[in-house]
C-alpha atoms as a PDB file:
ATOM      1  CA  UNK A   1      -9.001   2.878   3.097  1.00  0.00           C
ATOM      2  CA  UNK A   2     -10.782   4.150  -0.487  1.00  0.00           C
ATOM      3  CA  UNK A   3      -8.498   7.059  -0.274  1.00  0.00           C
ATOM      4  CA  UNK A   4      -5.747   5.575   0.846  1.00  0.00           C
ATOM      5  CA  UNK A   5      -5.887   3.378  -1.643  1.00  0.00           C
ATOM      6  CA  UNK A   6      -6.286   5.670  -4.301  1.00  0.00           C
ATOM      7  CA  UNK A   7      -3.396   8.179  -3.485  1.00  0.00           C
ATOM      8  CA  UNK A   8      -0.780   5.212  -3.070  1.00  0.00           C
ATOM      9  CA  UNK A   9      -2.021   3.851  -6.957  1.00  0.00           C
ATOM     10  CA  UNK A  10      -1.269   7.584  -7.568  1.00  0.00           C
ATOM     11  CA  UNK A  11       2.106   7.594  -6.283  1.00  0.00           C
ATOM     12  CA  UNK A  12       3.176   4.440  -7.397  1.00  0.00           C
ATOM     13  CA  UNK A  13       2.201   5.344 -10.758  1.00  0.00           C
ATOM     14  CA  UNK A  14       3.945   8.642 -10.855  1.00  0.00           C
ATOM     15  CA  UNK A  15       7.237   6.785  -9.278  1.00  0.00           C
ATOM     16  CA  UNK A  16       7.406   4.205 -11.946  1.00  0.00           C
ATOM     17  CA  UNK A  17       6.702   7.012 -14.845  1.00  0.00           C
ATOM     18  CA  UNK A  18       9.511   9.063 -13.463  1.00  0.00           C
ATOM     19  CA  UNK A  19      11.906   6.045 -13.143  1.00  0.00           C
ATOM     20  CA  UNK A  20      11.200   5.498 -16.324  1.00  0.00           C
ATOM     21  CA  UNK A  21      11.086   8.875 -18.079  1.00  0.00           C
ATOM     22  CA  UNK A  22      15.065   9.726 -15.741  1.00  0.00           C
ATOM     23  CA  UNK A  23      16.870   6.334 -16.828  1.00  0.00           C
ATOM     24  CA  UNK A  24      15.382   6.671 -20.663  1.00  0.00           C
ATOM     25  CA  UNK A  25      17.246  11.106 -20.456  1.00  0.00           C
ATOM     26  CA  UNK A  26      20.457   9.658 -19.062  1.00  0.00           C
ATOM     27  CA  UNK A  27      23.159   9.725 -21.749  1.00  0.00           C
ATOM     28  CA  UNK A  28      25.269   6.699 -21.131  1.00  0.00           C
ATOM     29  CA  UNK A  29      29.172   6.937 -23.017  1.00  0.00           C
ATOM     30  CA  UNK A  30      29.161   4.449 -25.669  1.00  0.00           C
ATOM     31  CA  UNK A  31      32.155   3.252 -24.401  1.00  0.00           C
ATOM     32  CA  UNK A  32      30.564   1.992 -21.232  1.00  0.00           C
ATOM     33  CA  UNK A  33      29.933  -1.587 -21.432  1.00  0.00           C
ATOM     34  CA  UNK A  34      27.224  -2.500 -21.512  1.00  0.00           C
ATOM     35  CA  UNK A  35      25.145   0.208 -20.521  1.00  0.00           C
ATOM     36  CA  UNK A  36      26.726   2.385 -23.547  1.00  0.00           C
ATOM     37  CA  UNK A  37      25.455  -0.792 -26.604  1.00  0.00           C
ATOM     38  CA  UNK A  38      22.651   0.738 -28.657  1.00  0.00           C
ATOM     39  CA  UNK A  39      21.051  -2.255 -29.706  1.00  0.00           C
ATOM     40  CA  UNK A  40      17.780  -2.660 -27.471  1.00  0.00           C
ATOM     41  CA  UNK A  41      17.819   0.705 -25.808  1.00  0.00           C
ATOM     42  CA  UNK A  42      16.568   0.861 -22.173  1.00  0.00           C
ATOM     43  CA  UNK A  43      14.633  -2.111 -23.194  1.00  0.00           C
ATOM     44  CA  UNK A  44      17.573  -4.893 -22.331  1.00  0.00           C
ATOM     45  CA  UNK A  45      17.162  -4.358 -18.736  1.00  0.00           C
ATOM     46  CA  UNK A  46      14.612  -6.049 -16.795  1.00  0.00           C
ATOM     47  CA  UNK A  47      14.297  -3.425 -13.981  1.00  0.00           C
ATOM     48  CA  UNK A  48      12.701  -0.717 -17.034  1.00  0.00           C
ATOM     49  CA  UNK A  49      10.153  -3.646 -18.168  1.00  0.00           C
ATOM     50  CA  UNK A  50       9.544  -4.215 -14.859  1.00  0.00           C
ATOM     51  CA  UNK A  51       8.649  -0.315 -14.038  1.00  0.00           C
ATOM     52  CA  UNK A  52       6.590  -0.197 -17.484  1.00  0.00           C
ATOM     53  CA  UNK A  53       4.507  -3.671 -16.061  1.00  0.00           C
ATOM     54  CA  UNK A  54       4.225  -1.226 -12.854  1.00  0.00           C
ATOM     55  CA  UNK A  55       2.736   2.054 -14.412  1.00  0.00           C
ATOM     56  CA  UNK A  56       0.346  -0.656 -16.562  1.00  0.00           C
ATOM     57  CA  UNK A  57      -0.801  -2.178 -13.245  1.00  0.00           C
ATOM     58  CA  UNK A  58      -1.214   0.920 -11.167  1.00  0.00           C
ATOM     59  CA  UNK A  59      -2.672   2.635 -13.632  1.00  0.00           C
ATOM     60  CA  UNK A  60      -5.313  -0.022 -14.010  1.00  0.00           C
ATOM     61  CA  UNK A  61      -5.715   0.053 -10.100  1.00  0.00           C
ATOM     62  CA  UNK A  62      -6.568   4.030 -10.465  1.00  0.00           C
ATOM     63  CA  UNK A  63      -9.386   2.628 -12.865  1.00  0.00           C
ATOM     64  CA  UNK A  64     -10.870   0.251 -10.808  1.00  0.00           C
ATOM     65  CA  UNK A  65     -10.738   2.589  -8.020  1.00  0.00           C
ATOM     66  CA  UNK A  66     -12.786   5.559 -10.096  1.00  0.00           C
ATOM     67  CA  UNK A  67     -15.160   3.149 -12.209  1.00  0.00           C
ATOM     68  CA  UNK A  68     -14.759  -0.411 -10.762  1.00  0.00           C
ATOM     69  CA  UNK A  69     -14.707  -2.399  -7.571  1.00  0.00           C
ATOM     70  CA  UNK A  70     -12.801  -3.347  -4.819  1.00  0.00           C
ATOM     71  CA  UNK A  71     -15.627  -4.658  -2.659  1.00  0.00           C
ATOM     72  CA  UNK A  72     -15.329  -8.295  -1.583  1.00  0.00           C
ATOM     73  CA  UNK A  73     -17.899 -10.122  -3.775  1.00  0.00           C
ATOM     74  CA  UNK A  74     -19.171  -7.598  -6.105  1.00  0.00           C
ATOM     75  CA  UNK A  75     -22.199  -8.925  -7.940  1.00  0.00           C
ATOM     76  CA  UNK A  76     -20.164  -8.878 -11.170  1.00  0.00           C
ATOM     77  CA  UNK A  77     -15.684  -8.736 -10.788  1.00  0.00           C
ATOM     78  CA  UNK A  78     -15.374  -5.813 -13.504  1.00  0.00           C
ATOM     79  CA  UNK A  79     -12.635  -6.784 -15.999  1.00  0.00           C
ATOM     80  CA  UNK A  80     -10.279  -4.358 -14.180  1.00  0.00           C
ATOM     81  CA  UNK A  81     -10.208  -6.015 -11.440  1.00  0.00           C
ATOM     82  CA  UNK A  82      -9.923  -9.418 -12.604  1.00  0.00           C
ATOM     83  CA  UNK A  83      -6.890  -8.078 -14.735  1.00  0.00           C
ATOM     84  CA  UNK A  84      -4.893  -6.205 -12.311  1.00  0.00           C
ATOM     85  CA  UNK A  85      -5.427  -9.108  -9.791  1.00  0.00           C
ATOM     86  CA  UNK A  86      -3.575 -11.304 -12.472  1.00  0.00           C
ATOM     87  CA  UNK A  87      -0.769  -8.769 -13.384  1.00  0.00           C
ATOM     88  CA  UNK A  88      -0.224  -8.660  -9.506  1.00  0.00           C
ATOM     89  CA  UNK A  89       0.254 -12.257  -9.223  1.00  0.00           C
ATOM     90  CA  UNK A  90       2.136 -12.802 -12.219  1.00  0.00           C
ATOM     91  CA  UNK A  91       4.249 -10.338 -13.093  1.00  0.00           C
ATOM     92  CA  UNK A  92       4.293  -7.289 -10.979  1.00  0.00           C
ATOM     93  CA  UNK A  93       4.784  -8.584  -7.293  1.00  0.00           C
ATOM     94  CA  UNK A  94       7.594 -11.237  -8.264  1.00  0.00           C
ATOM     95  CA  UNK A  95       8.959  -8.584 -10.794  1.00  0.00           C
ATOM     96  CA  UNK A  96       9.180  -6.353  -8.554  1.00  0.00           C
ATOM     97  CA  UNK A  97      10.940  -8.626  -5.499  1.00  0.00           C
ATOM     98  CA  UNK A  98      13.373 -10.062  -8.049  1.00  0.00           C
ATOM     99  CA  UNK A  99      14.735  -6.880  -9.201  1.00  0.00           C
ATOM    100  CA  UNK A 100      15.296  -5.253  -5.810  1.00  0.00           C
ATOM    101  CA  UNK A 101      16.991  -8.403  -4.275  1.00  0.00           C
ATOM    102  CA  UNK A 102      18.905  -9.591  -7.502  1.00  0.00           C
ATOM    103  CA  UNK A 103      20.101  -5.549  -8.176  1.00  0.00           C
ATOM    104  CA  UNK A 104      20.766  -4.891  -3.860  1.00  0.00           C
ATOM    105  CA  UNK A 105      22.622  -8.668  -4.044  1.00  0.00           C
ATOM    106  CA  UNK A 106      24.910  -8.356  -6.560  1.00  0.00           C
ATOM    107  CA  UNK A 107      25.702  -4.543  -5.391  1.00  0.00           C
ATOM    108  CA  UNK A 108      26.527  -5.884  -1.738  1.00  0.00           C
ATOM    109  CA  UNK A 109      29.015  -8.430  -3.488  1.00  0.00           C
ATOM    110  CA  UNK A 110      30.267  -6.356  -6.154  1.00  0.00           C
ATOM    111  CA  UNK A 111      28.712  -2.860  -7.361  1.00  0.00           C
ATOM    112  CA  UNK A 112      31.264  -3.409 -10.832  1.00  0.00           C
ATOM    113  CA  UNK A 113      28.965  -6.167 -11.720  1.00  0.00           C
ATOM    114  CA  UNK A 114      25.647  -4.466 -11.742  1.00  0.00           C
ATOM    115  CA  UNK A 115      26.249  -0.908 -11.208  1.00  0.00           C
ATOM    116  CA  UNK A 116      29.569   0.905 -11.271  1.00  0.00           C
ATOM    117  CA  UNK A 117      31.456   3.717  -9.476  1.00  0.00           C
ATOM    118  CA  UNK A 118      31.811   5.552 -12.817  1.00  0.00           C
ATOM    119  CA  UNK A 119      27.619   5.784 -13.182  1.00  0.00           C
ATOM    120  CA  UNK A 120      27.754   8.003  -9.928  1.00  0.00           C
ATOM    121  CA  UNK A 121      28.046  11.345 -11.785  1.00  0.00           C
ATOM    122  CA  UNK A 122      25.359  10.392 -14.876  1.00  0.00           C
ATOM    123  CA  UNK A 123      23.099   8.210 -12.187  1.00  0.00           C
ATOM    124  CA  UNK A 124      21.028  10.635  -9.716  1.00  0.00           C
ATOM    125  CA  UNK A 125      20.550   8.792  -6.343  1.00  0.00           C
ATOM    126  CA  UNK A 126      16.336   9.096  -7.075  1.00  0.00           C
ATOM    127  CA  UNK A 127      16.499   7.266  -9.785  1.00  0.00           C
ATOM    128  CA  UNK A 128      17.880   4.390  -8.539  1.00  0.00           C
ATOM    129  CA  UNK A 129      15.842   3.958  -5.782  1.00  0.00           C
ATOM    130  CA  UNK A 130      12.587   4.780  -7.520  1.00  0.00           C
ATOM    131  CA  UNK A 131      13.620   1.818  -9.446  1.00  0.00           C
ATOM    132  CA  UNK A 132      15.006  -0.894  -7.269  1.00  0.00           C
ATOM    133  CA  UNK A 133      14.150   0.177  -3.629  1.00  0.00           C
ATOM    134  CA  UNK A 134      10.289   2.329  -3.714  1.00  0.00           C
ATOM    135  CA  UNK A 135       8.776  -0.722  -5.766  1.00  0.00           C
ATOM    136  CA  UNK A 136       9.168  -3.081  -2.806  1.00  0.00           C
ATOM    137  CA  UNK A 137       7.483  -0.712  -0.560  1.00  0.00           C
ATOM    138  CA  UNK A 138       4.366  -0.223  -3.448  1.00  0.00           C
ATOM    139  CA  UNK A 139       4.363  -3.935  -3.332  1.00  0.00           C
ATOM    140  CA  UNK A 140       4.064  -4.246   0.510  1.00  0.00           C
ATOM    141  CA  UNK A 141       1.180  -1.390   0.675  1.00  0.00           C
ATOM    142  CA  UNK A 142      -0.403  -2.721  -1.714  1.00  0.00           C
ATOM    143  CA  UNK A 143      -0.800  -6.011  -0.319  1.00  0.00           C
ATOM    144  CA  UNK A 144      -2.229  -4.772   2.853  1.00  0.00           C
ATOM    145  CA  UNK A 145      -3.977  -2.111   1.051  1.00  0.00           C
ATOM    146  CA  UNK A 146      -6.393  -3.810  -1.874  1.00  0.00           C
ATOM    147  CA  UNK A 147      -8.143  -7.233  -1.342  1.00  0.00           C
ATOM    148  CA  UNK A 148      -7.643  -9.079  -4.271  1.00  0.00           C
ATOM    149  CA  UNK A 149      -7.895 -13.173  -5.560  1.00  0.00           C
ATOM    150  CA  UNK A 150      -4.600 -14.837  -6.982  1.00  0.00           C
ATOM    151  CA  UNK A 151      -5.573 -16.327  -9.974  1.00  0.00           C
ATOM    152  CA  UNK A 152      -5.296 -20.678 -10.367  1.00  0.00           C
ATOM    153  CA  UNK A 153      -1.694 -21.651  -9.501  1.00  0.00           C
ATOM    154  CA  UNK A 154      -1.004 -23.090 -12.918  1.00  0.00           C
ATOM    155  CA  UNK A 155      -2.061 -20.144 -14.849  1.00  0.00           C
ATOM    156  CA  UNK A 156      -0.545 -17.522 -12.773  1.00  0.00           C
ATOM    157  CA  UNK A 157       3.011 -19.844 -13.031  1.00  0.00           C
ATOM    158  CA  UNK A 158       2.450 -19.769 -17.099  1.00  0.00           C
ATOM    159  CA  UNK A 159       2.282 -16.729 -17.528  1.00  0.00           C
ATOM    160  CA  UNK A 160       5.212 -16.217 -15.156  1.00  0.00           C
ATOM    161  CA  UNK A 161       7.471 -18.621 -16.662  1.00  0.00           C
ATOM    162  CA  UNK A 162       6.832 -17.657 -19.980  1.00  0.00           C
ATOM    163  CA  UNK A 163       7.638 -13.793 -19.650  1.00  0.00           C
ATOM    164  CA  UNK A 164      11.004 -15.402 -17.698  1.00  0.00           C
ATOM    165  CA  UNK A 165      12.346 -17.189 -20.625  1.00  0.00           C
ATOM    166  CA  UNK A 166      10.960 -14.795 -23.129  1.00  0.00           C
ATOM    167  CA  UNK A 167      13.664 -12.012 -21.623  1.00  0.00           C
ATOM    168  CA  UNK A 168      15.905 -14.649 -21.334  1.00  0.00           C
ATOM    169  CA  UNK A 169      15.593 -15.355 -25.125  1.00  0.00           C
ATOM    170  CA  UNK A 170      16.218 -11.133 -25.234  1.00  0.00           C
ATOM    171  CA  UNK A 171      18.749 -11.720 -23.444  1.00  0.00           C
ATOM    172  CA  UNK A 172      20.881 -14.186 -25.323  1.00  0.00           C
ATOM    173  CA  UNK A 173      19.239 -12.187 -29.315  1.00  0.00           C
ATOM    174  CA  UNK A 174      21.256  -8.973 -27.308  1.00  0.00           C
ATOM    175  CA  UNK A 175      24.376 -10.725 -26.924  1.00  0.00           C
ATOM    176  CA  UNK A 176      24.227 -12.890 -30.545  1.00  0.00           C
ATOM    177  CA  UNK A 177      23.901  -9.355 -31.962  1.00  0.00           C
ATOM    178  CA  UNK A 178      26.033  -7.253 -29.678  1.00  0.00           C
ATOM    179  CA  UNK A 179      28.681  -9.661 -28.313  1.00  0.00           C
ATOM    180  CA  UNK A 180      27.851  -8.387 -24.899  1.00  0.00           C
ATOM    181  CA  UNK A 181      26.183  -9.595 -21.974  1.00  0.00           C
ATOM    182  CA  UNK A 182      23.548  -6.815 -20.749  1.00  0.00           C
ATOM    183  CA  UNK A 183      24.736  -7.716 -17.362  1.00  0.00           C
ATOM    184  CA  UNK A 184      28.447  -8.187 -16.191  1.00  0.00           C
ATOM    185  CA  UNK A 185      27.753 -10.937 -13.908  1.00  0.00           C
ATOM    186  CA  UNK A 186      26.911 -13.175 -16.891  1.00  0.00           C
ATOM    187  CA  UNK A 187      30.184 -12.070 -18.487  1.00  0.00           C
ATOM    188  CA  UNK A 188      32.487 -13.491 -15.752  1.00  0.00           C
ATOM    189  CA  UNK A 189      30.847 -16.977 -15.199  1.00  0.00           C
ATOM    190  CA  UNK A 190      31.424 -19.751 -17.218  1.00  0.00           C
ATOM    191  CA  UNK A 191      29.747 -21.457 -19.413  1.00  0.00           C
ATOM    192  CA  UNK A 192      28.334 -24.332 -16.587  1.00  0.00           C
ATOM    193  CA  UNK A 193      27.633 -21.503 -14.303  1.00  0.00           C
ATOM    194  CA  UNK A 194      25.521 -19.174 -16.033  1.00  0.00           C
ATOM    195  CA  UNK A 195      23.136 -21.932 -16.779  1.00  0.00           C
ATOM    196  CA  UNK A 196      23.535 -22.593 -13.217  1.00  0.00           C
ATOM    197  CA  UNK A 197      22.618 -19.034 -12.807  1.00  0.00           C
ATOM    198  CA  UNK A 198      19.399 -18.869 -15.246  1.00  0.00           C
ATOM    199  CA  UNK A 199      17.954 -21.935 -13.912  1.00  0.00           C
ATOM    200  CA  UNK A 200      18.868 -19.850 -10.176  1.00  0.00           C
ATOM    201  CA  UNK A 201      16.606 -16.359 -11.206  1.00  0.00           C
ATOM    202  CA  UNK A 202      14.307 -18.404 -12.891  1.00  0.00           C
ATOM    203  CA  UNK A 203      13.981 -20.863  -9.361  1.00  0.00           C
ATOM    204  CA  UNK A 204      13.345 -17.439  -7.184  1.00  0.00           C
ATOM    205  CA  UNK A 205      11.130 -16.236  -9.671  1.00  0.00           C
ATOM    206  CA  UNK A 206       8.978 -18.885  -8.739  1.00  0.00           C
ATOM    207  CA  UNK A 207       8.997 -18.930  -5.191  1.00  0.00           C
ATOM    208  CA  UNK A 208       8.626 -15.109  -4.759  1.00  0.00           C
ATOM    209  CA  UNK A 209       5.191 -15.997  -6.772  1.00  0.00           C
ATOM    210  CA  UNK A 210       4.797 -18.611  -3.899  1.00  0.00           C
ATOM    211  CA  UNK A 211       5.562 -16.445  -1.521  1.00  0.00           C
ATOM    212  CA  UNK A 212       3.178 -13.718  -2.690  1.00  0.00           C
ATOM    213  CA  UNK A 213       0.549 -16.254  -3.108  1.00  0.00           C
ATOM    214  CA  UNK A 214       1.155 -17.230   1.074  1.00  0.00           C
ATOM    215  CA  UNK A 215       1.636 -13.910   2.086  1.00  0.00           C
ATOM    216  CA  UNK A 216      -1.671 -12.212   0.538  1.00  0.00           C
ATOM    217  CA  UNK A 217      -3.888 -14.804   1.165  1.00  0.00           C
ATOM    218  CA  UNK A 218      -2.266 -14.619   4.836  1.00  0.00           C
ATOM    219  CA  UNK A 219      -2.968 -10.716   5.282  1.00  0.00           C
ATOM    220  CA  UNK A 220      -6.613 -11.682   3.338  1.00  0.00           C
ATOM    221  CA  UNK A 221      -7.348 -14.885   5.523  1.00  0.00           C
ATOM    222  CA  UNK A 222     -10.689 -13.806   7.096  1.00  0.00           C
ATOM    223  CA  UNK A 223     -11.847 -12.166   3.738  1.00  0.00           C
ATOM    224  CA  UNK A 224     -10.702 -15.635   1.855  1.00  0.00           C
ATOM    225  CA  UNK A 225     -12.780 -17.519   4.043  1.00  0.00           C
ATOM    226  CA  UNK A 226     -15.833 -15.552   4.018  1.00  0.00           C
ATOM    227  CA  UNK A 227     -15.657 -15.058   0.024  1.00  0.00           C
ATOM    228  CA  UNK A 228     -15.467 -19.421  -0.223  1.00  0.00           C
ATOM    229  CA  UNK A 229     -18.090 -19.528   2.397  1.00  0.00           C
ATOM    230  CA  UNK A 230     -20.549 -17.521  -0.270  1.00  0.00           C
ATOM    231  CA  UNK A 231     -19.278 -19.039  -3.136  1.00  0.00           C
ATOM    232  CA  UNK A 232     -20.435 -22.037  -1.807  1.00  0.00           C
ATOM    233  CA  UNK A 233     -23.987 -20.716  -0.295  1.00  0.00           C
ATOM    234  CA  UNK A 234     -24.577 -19.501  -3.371  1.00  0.00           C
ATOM    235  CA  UNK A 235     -23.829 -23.151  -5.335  1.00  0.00           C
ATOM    236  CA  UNK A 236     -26.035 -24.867  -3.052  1.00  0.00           C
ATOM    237  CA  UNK A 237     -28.852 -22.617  -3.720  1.00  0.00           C
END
């Protein structure tokens, strides 16, 4: 499983650096809304921050393989650990499930609004999976792969929520500056709607945290238990 675990941190790593490094060479037309507006770079969309939260975490995971622990109840969590657990449950897993569904979604109903035809010849077929299809299968392997604790509910929400409405915020400084929505969908609802839609990503957001809250301590279960059952041997003694 130490191996294992090490050459999928690897991979993962590599897959998010070469998402990022492909979409960051590709020369969009400037006349290609929005994809060809200057202002923010590769930084407006949230599938790159989400691949640069994924190198961060992985990379930190390829630490705490080498020089830290992933043993149950290690006489002291190194920092690592306790940090990558957090990223995990904050940011990476739900960044990672939201990008993949909300990009795949809005394809299946319309590929204009989130990716069009004429990004074929400029778009290699690699890149867009390494960035909206491998990261749900890192996220999967790594859940049955590394034992790890989700941090208290309300903190791992906070810092959820706030990096949500802090790209939001982007979002809207983009379009005040630009006069363009960094994603078409926004551009064709109206005004009632796209808060409709906000308070929608923002919603799933949440419960894919939920969900990868139930679903690791679900794979975890007997490791859960026995990791309460010495916490609280060791408070009674």
């Amino acid at each position: 499983m130490a191996d294992l675990r090490v050459l999928l941190h690897l991979v993962a790593t590599l897959n998010s650096i070469f998402g990022l490094y492909g979409f960051s060479n590709i020369e969009f037309p400037s006349d290609l809304i929005p994809f060809g507006v200057k202002f923010g770079g590769i930084w407006k969309y949230l599938t790159i921050w989400n691949s640069a939260m994924q190198v961060i975490y992985f990379t930190l995971s390829l630490i705490n393989d080498l020089i830290g622990s992933n043993e149950l109840a290690p006489r002291r969590v190194p920092m690592t650990r306790k940090i990558k657990d957090y990223l995990f449950a904050a940011f990476v897993f739900p960044g990672a499930m939201l990008v993949a569904i909300t990009f795949w979604g809005i394809l299946a109903i319309d590929r204009e609004l989130i990716h069009p035809k004429v990004l074929e010849p400029i778009f290699p077929y690699w890149l867009n999976h390494a960035l909206h299809t491998n990261i749900v299968l890192f996220m999967l392997l790594e859940l049955y792969t590394s034992f790890r604790q989700y941090p208290s509910r309300k903190s791992g929400l906070a810092g959820l929520l706030t990096f949500g409405i802090g790209y939001l915020t982007w979002l809207h400084v983009i379009h005040n500056h630009s006069g363009v929505w960094v994603y078409s969908v926004i551009e064709v609802l109206a005004m009632p709607l796209r808060f409709v839609f906000f308070a929608f990503i923002i919603g799933l957001s949440i419960g894919l945290y939920l969900f990868g809250e139930l679903f690791n301590n679900s794979v975890w279960v007997r490791e859960m238990w026995t990791l309460r059952s010495a916490t609280r041997k060791s408070k009674l003694t």
